[in-house]
Protein backbone atom coordinates (compact mmCIF):
# COMPACT_ATOMS: atom_id res chain seq x y z
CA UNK A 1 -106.68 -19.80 -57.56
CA UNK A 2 -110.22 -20.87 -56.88
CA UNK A 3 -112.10 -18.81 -54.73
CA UNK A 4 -114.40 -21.74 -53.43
CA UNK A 5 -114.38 -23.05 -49.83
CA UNK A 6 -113.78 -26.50 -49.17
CA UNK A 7 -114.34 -28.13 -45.57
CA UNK A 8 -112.04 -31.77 -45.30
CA UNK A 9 -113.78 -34.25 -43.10
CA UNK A 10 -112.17 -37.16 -41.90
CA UNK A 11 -111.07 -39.02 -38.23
CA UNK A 12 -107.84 -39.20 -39.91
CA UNK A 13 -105.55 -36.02 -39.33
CA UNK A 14 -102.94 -37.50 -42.32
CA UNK A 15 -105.92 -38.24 -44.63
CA UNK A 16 -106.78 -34.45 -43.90
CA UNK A 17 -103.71 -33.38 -44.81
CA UNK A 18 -103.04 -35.89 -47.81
CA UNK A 19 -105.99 -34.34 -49.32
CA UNK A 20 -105.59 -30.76 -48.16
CA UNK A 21 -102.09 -30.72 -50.16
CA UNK A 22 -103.58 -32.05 -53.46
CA UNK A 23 -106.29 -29.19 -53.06
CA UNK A 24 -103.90 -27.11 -52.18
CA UNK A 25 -101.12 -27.44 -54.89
CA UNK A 26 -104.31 -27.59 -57.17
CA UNK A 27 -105.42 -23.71 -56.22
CA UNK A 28 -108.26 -24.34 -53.68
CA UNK A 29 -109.02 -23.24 -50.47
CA UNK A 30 -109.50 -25.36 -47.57
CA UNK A 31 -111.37 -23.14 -45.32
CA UNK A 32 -111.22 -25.99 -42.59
CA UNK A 33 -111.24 -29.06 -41.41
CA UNK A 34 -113.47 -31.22 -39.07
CA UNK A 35 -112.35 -34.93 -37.77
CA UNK A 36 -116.59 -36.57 -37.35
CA UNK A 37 -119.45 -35.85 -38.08
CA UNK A 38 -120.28 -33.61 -35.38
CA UNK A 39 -117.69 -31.36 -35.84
CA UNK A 40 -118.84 -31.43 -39.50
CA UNK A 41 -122.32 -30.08 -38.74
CA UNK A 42 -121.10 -27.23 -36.92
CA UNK A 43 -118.18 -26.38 -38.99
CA UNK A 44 -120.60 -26.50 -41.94
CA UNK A 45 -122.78 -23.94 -40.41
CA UNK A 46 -119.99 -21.87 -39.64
CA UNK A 47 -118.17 -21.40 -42.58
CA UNK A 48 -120.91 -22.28 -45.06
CA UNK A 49 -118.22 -23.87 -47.33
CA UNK A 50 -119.17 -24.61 -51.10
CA UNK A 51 -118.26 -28.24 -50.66
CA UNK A 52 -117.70 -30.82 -48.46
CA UNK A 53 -115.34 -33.98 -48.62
CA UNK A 54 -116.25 -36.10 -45.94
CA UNK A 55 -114.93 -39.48 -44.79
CA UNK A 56 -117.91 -42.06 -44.34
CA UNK A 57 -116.20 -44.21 -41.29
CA UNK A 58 -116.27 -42.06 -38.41
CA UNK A 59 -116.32 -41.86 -34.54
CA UNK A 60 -119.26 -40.18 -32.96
CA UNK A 61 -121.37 -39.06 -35.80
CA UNK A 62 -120.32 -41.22 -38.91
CA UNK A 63 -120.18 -39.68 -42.27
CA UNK A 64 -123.70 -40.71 -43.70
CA UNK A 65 -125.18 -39.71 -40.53
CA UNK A 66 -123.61 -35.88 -41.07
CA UNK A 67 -124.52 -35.55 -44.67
CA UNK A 68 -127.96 -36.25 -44.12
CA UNK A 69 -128.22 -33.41 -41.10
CA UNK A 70 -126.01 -31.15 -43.07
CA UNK A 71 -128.90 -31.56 -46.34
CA UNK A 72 -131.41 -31.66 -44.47
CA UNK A 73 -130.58 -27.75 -42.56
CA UNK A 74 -128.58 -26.74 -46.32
CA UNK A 75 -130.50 -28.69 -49.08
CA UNK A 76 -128.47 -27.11 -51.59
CA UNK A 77 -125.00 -28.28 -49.86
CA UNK A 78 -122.38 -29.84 -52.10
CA UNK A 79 -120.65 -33.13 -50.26
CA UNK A 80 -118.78 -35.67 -51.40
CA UNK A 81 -118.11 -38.89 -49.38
CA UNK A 82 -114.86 -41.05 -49.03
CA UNK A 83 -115.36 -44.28 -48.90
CA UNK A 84 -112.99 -47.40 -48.54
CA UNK A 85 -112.89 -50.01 -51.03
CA UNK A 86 -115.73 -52.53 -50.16
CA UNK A 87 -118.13 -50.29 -48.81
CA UNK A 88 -120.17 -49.93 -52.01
CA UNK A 89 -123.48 -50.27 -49.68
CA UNK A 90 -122.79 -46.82 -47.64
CA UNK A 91 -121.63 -45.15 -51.58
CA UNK A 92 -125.21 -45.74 -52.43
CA UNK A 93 -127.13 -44.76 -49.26
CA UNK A 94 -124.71 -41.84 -49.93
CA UNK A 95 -126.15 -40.48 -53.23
CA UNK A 96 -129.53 -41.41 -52.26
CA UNK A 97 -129.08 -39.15 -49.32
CA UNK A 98 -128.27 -36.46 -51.33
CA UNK A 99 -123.86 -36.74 -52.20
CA UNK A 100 -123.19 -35.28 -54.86
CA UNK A 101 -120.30 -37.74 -55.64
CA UNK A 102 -118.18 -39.95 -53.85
CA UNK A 103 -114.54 -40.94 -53.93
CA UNK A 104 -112.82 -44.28 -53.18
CA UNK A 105 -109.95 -44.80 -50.90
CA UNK A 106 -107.23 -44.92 -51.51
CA UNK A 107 -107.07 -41.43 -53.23
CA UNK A 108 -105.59 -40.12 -56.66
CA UNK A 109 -104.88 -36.80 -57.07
CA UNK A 110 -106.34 -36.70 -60.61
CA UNK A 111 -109.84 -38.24 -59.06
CA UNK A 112 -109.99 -35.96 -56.65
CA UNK A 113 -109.24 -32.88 -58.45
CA UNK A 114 -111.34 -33.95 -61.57
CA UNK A 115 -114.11 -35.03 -58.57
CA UNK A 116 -113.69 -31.47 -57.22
CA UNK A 117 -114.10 -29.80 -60.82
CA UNK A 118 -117.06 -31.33 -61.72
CA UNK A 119 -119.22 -31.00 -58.08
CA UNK A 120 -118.19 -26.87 -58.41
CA UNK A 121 -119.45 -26.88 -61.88
């Protein structure tokens, strides 16, 4: 059982969950979830998770939008971003803004978990 937080981000609630239950089964915790980017910022501050997997294509405050106020307030923050396939543009804004990794939809539980592994290192 790991003892580092992880905060899910995403507008989906099954995508949450999809990816909550790999963590899970896996021995992380999920200290909470958020569903844009605005609920991201102030979860974030909140529960001052060790990392972040955050959805890029969201309502209100989209993904890239988030990670950049979330680095800019926590520099040292940990976030990786979830991305569709085709939307290599916003996976490369997203690691020059600071992501530590990203992920490609649609998920496998080995990428995510070896994603996961690596970021905590």
């Amino acid at each position: 059982m790991s003892d580092k937080k992880i905060l899910l981000v995403d507008d989906a609630a099954f995508m949450r969950m999809m990816i909550k239950d790999i963590l899970v089964k896996n021995g992380y915790n999920v200290c909470g979830e958020a569903q844009d980017g605005v609920d991201a910022i102030e979860k974030y501050k909140d529960l001052q998770p060790d990392l972040v997997i955050m959805d890029i294509t969201m309502p209100n405050l989209d993904g890239l939008q988030a990670l950049k106020a979330i680095k800019k307030d926590y520099p040292e923050a940990k976030i990786v971003m979830c991305s569709a396939m085709g939307q290599e543009s916003y996976v490369v804004e997203a690691i020059k803004s600071g992501a530590s990794d990203f992920i490609v939809k649609p998920f496998q539980a080995d990428r995510i978990i070896s994603t996961v592994q690596k970021v905590l290192k």
